[in-house]
Protein backbone atom coordinates (compact mmCIF):
# COMPACT_ATOMS: atom_id res chain seq x y z
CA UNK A 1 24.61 15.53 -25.52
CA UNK A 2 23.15 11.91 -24.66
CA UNK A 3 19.40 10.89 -24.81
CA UNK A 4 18.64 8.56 -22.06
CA UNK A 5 15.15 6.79 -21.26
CA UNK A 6 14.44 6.85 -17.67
CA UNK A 7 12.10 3.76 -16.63
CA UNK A 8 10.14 3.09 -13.94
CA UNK A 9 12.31 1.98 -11.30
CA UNK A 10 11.59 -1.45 -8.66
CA UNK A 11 9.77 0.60 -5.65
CA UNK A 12 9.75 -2.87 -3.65
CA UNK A 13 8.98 -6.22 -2.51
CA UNK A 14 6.39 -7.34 -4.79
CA UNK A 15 5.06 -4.41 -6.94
CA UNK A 16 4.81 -5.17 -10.44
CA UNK A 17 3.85 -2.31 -11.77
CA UNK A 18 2.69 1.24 -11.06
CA UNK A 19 -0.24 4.03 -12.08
CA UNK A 20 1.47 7.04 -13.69
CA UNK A 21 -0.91 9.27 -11.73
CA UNK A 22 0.51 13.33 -12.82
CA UNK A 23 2.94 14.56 -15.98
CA UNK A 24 4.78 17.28 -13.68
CA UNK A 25 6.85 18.20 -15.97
CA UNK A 26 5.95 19.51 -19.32
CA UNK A 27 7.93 17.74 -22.25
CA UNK A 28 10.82 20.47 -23.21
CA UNK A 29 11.25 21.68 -20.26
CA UNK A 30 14.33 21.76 -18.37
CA UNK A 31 14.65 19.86 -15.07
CA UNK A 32 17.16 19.85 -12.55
CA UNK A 33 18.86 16.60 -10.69
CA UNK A 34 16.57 14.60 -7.98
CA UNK A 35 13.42 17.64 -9.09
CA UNK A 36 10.54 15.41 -8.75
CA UNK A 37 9.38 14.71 -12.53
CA UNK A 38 6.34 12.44 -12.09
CA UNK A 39 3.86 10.97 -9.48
CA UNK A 40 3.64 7.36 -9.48
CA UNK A 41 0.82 4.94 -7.22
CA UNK A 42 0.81 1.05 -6.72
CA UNK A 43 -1.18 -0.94 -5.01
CA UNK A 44 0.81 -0.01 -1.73
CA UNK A 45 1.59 3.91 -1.37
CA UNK A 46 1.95 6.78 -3.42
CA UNK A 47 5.42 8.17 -4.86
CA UNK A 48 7.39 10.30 -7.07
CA UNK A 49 10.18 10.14 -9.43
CA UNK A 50 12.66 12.25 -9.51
CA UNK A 51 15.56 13.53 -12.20
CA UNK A 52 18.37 11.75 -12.60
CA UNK A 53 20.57 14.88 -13.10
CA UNK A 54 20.68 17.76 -14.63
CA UNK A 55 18.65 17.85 -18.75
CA UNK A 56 16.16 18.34 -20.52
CA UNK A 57 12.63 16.05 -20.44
CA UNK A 58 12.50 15.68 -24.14
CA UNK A 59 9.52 13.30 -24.77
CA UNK A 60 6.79 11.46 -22.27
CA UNK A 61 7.08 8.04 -23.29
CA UNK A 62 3.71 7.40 -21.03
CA UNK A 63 0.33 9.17 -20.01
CA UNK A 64 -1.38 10.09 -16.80
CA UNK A 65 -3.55 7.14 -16.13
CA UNK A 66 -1.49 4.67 -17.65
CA UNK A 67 -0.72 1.29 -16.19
CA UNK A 68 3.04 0.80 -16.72
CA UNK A 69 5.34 -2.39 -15.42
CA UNK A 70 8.01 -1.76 -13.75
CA UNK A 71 11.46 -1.44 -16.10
CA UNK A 72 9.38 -0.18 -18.47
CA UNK A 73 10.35 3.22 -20.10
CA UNK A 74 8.82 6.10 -19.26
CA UNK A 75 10.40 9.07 -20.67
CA UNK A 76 13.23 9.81 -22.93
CA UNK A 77 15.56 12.48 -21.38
CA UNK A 78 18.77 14.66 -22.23
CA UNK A 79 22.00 14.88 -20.06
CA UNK A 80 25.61 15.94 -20.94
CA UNK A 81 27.95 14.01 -22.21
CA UNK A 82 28.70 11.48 -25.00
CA UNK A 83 26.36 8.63 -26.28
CA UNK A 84 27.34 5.53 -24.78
CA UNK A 85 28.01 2.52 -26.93
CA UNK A 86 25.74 0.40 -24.41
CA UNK A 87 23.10 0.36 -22.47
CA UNK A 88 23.77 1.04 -18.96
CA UNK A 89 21.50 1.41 -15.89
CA UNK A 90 21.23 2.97 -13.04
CA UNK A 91 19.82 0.85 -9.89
CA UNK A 92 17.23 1.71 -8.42
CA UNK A 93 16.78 2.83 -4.68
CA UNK A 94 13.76 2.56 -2.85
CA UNK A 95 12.55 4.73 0.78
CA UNK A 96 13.05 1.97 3.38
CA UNK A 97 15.52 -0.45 3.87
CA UNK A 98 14.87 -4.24 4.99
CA UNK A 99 18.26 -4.77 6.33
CA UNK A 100 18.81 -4.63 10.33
CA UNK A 101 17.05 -1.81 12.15
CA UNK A 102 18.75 1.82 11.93
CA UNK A 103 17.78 5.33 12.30
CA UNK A 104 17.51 7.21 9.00
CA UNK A 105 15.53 10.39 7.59
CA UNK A 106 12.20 9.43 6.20
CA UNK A 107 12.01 9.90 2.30
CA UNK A 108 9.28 9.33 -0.44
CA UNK A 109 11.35 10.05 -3.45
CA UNK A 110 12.11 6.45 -5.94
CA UNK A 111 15.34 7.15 -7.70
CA UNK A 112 14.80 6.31 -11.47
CA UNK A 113 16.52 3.65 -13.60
CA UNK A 114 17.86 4.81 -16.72
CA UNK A 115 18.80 3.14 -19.83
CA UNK A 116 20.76 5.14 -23.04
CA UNK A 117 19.72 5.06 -25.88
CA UNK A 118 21.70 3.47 -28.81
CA UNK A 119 19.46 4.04 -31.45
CA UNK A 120 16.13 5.67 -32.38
CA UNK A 121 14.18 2.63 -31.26
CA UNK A 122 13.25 2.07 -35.34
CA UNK A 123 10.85 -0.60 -33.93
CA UNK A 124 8.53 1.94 -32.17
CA UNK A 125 8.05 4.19 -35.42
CA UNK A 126 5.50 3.49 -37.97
CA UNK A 127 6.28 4.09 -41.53
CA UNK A 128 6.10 7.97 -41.09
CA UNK A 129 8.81 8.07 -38.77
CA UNK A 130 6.27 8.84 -36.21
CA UNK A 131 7.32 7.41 -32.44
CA UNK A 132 4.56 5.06 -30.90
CA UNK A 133 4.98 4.21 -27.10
CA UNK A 134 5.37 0.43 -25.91
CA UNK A 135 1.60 1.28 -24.35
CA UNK A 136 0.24 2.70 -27.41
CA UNK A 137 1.41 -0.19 -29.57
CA UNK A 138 0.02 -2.63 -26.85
CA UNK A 139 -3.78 -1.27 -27.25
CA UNK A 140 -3.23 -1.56 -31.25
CA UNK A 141 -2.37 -5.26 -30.82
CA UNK A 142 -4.93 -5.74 -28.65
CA UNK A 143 -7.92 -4.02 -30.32
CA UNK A 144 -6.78 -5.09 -33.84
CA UNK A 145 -5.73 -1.49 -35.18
CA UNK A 146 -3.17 -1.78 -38.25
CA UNK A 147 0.18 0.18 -38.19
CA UNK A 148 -2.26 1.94 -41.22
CA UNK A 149 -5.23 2.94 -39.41
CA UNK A 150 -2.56 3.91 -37.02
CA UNK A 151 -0.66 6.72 -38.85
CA UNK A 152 -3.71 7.76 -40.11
CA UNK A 153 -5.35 8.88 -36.35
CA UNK A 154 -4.19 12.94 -35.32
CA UNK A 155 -1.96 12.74 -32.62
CA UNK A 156 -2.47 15.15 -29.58
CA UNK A 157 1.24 14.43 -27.77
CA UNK A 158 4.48 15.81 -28.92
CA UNK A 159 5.24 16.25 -32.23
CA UNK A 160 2.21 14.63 -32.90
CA UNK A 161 2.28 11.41 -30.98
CA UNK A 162 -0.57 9.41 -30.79
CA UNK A 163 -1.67 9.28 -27.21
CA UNK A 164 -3.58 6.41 -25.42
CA UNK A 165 -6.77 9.40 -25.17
CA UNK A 166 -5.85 9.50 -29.44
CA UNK A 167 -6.12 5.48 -29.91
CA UNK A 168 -8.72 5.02 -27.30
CA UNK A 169 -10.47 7.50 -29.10
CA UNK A 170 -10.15 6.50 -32.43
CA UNK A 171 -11.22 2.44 -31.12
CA UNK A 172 -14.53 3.81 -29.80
CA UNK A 173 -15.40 5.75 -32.33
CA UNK A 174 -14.63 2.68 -34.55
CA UNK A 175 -16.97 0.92 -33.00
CA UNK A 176 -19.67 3.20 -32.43
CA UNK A 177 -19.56 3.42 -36.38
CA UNK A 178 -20.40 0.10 -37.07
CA UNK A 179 -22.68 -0.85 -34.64
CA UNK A 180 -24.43 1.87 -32.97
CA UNK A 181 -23.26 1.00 -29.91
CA UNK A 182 -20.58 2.81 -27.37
CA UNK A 183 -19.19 -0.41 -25.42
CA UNK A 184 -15.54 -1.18 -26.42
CA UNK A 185 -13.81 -4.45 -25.60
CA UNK A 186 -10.71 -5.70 -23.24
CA UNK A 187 -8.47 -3.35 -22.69
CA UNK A 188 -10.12 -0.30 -24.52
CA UNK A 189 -13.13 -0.70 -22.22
CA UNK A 190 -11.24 -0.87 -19.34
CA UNK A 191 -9.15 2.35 -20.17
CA UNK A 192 -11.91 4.24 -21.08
CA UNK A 193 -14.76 3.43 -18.11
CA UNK A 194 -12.01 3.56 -15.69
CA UNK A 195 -11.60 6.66 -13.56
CA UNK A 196 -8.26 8.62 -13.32
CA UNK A 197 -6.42 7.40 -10.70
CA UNK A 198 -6.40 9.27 -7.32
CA UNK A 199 -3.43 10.18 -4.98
CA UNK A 200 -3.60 9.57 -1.41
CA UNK A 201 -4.12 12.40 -0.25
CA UNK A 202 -6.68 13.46 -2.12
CA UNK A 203 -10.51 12.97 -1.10
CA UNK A 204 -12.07 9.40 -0.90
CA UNK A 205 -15.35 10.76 -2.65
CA UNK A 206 -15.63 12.03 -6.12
CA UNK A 207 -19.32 12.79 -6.20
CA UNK A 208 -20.41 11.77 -10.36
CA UNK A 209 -23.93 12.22 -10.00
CA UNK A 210 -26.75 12.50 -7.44
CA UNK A 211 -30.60 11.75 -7.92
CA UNK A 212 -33.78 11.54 -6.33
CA UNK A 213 -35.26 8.90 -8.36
CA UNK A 214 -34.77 5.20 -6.74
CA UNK A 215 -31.99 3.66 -8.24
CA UNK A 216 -32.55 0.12 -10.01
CA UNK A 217 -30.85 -1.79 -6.89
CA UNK A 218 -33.08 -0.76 -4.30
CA UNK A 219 -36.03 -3.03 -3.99
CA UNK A 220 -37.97 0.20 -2.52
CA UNK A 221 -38.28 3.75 -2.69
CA UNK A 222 -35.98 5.50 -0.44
CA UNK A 223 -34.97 8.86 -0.99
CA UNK A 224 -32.11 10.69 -2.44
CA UNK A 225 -28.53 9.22 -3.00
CA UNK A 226 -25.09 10.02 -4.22
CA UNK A 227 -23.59 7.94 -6.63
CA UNK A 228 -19.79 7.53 -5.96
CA UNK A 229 -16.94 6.23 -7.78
CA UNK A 230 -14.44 4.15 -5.77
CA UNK A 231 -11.12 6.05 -5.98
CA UNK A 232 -8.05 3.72 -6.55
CA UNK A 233 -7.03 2.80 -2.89
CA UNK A 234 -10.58 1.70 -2.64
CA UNK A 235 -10.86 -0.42 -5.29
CA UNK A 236 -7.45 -1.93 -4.16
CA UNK A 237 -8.85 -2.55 -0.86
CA UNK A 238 -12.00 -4.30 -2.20
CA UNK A 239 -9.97 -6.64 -4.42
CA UNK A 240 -7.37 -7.30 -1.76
CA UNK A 241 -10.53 -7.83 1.05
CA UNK A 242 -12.34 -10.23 -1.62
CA UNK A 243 -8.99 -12.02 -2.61
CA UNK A 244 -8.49 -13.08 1.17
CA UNK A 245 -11.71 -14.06 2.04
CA UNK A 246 -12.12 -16.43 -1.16
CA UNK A 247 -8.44 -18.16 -0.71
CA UNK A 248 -8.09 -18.25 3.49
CA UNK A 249 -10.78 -20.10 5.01
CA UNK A 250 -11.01 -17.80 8.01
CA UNK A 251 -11.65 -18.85 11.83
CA UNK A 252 -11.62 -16.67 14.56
CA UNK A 253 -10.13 -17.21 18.26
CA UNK A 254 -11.37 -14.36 21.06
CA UNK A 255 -9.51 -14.17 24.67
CA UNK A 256 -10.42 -11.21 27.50
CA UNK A 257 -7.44 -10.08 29.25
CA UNK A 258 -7.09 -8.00 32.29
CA UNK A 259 -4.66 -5.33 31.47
CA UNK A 260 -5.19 -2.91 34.67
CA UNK A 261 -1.67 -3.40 35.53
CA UNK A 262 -0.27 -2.83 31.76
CA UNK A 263 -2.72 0.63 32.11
CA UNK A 264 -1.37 1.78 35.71
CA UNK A 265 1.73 1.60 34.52
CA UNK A 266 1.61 3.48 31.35
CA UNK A 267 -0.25 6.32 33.15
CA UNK A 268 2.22 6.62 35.92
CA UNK A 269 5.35 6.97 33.37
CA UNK A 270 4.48 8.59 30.03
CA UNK A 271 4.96 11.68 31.49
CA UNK A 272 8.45 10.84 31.75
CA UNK A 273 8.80 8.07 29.01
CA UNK A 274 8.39 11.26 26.83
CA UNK A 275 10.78 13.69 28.19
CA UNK A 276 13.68 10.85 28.42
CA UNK A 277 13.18 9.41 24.82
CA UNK A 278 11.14 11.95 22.91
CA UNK A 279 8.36 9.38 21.91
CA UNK A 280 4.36 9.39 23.06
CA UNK A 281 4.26 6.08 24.62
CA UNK A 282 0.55 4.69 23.44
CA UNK A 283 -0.78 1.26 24.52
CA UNK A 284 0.08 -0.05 21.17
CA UNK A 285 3.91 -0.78 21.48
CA UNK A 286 3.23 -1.85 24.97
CA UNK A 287 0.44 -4.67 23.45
CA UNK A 288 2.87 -5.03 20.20
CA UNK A 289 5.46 -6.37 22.42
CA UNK A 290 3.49 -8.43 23.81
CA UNK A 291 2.45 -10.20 20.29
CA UNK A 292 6.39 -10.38 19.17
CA UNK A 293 7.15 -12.19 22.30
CA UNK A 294 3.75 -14.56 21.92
CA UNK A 295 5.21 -15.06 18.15
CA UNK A 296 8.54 -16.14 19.30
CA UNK A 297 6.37 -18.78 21.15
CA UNK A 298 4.78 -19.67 18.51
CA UNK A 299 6.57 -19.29 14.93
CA UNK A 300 3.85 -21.09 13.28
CA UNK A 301 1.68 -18.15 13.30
CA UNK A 302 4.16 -15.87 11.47
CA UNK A 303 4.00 -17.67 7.97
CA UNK A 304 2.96 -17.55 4.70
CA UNK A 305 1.70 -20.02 1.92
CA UNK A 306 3.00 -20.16 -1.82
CA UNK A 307 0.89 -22.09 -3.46
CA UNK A 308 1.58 -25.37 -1.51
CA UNK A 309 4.53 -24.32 0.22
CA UNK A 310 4.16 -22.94 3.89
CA UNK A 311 7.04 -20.36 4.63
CA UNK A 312 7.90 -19.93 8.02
CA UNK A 313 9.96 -17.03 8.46
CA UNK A 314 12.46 -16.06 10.85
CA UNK A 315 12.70 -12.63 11.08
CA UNK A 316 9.47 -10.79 12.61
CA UNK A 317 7.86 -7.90 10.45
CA UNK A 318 5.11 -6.68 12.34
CA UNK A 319 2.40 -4.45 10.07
CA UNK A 320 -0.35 -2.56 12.09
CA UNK A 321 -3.09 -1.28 9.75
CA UNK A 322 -3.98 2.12 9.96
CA UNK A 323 -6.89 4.41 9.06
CA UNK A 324 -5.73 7.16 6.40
CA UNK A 325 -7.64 10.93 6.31
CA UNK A 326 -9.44 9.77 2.97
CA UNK A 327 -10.80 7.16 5.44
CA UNK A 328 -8.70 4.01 3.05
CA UNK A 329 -6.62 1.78 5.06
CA UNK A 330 -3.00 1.15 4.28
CA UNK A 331 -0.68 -1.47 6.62
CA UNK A 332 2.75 -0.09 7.73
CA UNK A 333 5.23 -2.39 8.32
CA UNK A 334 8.02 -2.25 11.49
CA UNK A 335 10.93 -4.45 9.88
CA UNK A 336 12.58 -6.62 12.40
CA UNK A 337 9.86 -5.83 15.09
CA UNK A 338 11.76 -8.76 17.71
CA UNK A 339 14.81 -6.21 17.76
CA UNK A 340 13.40 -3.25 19.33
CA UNK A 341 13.14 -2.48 22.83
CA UNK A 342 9.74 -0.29 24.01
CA UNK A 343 11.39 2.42 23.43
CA UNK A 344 12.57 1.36 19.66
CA UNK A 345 8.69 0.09 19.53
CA UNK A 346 7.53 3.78 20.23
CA UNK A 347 10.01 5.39 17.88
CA UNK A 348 8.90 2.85 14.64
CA UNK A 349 5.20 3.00 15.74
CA UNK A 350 4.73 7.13 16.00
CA UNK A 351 7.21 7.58 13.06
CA UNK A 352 5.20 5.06 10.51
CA UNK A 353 1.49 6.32 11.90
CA UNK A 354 3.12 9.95 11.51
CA UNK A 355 4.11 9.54 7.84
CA UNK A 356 1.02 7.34 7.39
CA UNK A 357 -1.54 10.34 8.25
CA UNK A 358 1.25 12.75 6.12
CA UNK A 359 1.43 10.35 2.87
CA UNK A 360 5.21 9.93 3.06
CA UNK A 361 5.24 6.17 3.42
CA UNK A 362 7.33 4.63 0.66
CA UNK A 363 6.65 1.42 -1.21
CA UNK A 364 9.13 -0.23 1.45
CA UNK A 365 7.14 0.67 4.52
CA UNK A 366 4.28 -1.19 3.44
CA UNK A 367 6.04 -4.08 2.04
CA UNK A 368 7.16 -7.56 3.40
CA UNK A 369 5.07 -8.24 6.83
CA UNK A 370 4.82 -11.47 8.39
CA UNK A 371 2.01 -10.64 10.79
CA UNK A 372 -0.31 -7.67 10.89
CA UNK A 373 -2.32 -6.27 14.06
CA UNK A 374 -5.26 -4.13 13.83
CA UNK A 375 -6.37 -1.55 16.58
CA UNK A 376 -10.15 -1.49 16.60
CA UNK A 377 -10.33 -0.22 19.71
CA UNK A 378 -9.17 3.19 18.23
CA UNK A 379 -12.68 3.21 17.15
CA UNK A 380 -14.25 2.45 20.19
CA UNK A 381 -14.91 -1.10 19.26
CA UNK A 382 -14.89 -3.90 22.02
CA UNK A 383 -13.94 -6.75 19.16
CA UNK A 384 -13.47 -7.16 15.95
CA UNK A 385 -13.17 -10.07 13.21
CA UNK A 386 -10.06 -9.19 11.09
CA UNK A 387 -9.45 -10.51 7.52
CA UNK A 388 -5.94 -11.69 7.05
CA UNK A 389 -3.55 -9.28 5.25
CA UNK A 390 -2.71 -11.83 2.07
CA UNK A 391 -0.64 -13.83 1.97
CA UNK A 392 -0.24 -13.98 6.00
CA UNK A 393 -1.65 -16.22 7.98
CA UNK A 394 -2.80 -14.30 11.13
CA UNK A 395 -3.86 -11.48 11.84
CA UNK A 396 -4.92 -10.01 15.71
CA UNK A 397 -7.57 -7.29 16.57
CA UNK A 398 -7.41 -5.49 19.74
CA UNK A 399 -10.09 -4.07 21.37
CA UNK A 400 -10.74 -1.30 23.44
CA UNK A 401 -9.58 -0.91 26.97
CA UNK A 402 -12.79 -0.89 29.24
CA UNK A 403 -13.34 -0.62 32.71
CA UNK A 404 -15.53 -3.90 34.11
CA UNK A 405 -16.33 -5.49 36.91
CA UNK A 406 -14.56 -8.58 37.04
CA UNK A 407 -13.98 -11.63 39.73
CA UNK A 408 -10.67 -12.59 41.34
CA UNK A 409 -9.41 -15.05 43.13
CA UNK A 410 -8.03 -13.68 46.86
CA UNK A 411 -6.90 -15.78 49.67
CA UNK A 412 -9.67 -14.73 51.81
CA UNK A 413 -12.07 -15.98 48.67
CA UNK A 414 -13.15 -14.67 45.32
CA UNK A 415 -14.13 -10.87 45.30
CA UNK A 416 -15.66 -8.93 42.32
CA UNK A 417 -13.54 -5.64 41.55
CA UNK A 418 -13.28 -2.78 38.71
CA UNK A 419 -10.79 -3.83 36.37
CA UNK A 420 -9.70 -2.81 32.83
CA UNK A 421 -10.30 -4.97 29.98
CA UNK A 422 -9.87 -5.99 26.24
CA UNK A 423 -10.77 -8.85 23.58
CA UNK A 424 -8.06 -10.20 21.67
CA UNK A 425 -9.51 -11.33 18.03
CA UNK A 426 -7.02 -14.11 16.39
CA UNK A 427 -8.23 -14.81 12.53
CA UNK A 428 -6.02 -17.30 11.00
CA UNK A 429 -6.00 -19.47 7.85
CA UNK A 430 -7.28 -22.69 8.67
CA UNK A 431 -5.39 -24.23 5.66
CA UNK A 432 -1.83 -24.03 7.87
CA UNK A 433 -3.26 -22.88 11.49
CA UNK A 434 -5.33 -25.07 13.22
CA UNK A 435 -7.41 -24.42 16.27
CA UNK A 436 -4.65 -25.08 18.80
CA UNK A 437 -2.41 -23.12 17.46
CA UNK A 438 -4.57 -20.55 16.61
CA UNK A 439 -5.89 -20.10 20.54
CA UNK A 440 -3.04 -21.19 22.04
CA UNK A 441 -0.83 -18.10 20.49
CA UNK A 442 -4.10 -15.27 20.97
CA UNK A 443 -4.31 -16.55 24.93
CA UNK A 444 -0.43 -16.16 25.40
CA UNK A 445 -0.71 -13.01 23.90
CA UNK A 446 -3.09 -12.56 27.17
CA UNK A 447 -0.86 -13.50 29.27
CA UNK A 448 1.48 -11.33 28.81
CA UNK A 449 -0.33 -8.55 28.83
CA UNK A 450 -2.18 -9.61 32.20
CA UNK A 451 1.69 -11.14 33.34
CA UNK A 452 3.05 -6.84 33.08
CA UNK A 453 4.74 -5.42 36.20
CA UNK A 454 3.22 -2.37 37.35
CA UNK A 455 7.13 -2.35 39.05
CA UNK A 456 8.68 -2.33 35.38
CA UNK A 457 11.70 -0.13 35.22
CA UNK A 458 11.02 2.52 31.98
CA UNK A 459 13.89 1.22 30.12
CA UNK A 460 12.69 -2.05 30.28
């Protein structure tokens, strides 16, 4: 038999690190190949890990709540076969591909990298023998606990290994000996105030405490409240919201367009849009081809900035945020938008706001955009004022369709007549995309849409 340490494997562009979020397999146990061991979040979707093959989980190297980088290991585990003499790995495979467009079978699952073990990792034990995870030995060195005080706290894990609860534990209760106080500092504090780590499909709220006294931030009385602790996605979103604001300065470009003929002829062939390809056809692959073909125009829109290096990239990844059930928002991307047809538009579109609504995006799908698009007219908004999706440079709101009275120019004169129409909101960095730019690419946008041909074959 061979012990092996399964790490966390790379789950795409970007993502350093991951949230161990549930243990869902109980150390001992038995597993079998690709079961799903453990559920993983980053600061882009929710996953799982599954088996490598066939064995035995024989220790957690990690705890639920833990912050763990990726490559790191996160469980030692027991296959068939001989030791090998080195370590080998396994590369990792993540749920989307960023090659060229092609039709695959949506999965979630992150196959696991795994490392065998040569040794028994002498450098993690203390002078007991007793095993210490990389994480556990991380707080120690951080909060100044010897490898003494150490072996002297009771373990709660396996075979009585101290857990980050144990240490975190023992640290606070250190310091509530010696000064009265609770608060414990850097990374104790964090790990101890913050709260668990929730999954994506669980509930935005998590109701800690409600009260009908006035709470110190309100300048006057008013009534009951709820306190509420952010859940993860939330706090993600905050940070990410706060990050963009402070590094893009932010202007904002608005265009109306008349899109009565884009809307006549959507209504006259979705009926049969759906029965020949399969697909819903909405307004938004109709309006996202319009924005590919305005970014063609203008490639300086679909950029990025690296410090102070613009990137200007070639290949068009269109992401269109989306509302989730909890109410957080999470940005699917459609690799290689340029290569689609409508009808490839449709497909990527439904499929991504299907699995969206589901949870079964993978880190991939939310990964490497160039440009994002935001629907507010979903909500009934007329406009909006989007903040750019870091580190993009652009980022377009569309409003809702609405029937108006609007003038046009006739030969026999200019005539005022019902037509439907939308706001286009362009924010853009100012640092790379100046005003001309900026308008320039919102108002071709425009006319496209207003340039559609109600006589547009359905293939087309």
């Amino acid at each position: 038999m061979a012990i092996i340490e399964i790490l966390l494997p790379k789950m795409g562009e970007s993502v350093a690190e991951a949230t161990i979020t549930k243990l869902m397999v109980d150390a001992g146990s038995s597993v079998e190949s690709d079961e799903a061991i453990v559920e993983i979040a980053t600061d882009k979707v929710d996953s799982e890990v599954p088996a490598p093959e066939d064995g035995t989980l024989v220790e957690w190297l990690v705890s639920e709540g833990d912050v763990v980088p990726v490559g790191a290991p996160i469980a030692r585990y027991e296959i068939s076969g001989e030791d090998a003499g080195t370590p080998a790995a396994i590369p990792a495979s993540t749920t989307a591909s960023t090659e060229a467009p092609k039709e695959s079978e949506p999965n979630t699952e992150i196959s696991p990298t795994t490392t065998v073990e040569t040794s028994s990792a002498p450098e993690r034990n203390g002078p007991s023998g007793r095993f210490y995870s990389p994480l556990v030995r991380s707080i120690a060195t951080e909060e100044g606990v010897s490898m003494e005080q150490l072996e002297s706290i009771d373990g709660t894990g396996t075979e009585g290994r101290v857990t980050k609860k144990d240490i975190l534990s023992f640290i606070e209760s250190n310091v509530q000996g010696a000064s009265g106080k609770a608060p414990v500092k850097s990374f104790a504090k964090t790990a101890v105030t913050s709260p668990k780590p929730t999954h994506i499909k669980s509930s935005i709220h998590n109701v800690s405490k409600s009260s009908h006294e006035p709470h110190p931030s309100f300048k006057s009385v008013s009534g009951g409240y709820d306190l509420v602790e952010m859940d993860r996605m939330r706090k993600l979103i905050a940070n990410h919201m706060v990050d963009s604001v402070q590094t893009s300065p932010h202007v904002t470009s608005f265009v109306e367009a008349d899109v009565t003929a884009l809307v006549q002829w959507r209504n006259k062939n979705k009926n049969e849009f759906q029965q020949k390809f399969g697909e819903k056809l909405t307004f938004t692959p109709l309006i996202a081809e319009a924005i590919i073909k305005a970014i063609s125009d203008f490639p300086g829109v679909n950029a990025s900035i690296d410090g102070d290096t613009i990137v200007y990239h070639k290949a068009i990844h269109l992401g269109m945020a989306a509302a989730l059930p909890t109410g957080n928002l999470i940005v699917p991307v459609i690799k290689y938008a340029d290569q689609y047809n409508l009808q490839g538009l449709a497909r990527q579109i439904n499929d991504l706001a299907t699995r969206a609504r589901e949870g079964r995006l993978g880190p991939d799908d939310v990964s490497g955009g160039t440009y994002t698009m935001s629907n507010v007219g979903t909500f009934g908004n007329v406009m909006g004022t989007p903040i750019i999706n870091q580190p993009q440079v652009g980022i377009i709101a569309l409003g809702a369709i609405r029937k108006k009275p609007a003038v046009l120019e006739t030969p026999e004169g200019d005539v005022i007549a019902v037509r439907h129409m939308m706001f286009l909101s362009h924010s853009y960095d100012h640092r790379v995309v100046d005003g001309m730019l900026g308008g320039s690419f919102v108002k071709r946008v425009a006319d496209y849409l207003e340039g559609f041909s109600i006589d547009r074959p359905i293939e087309g």
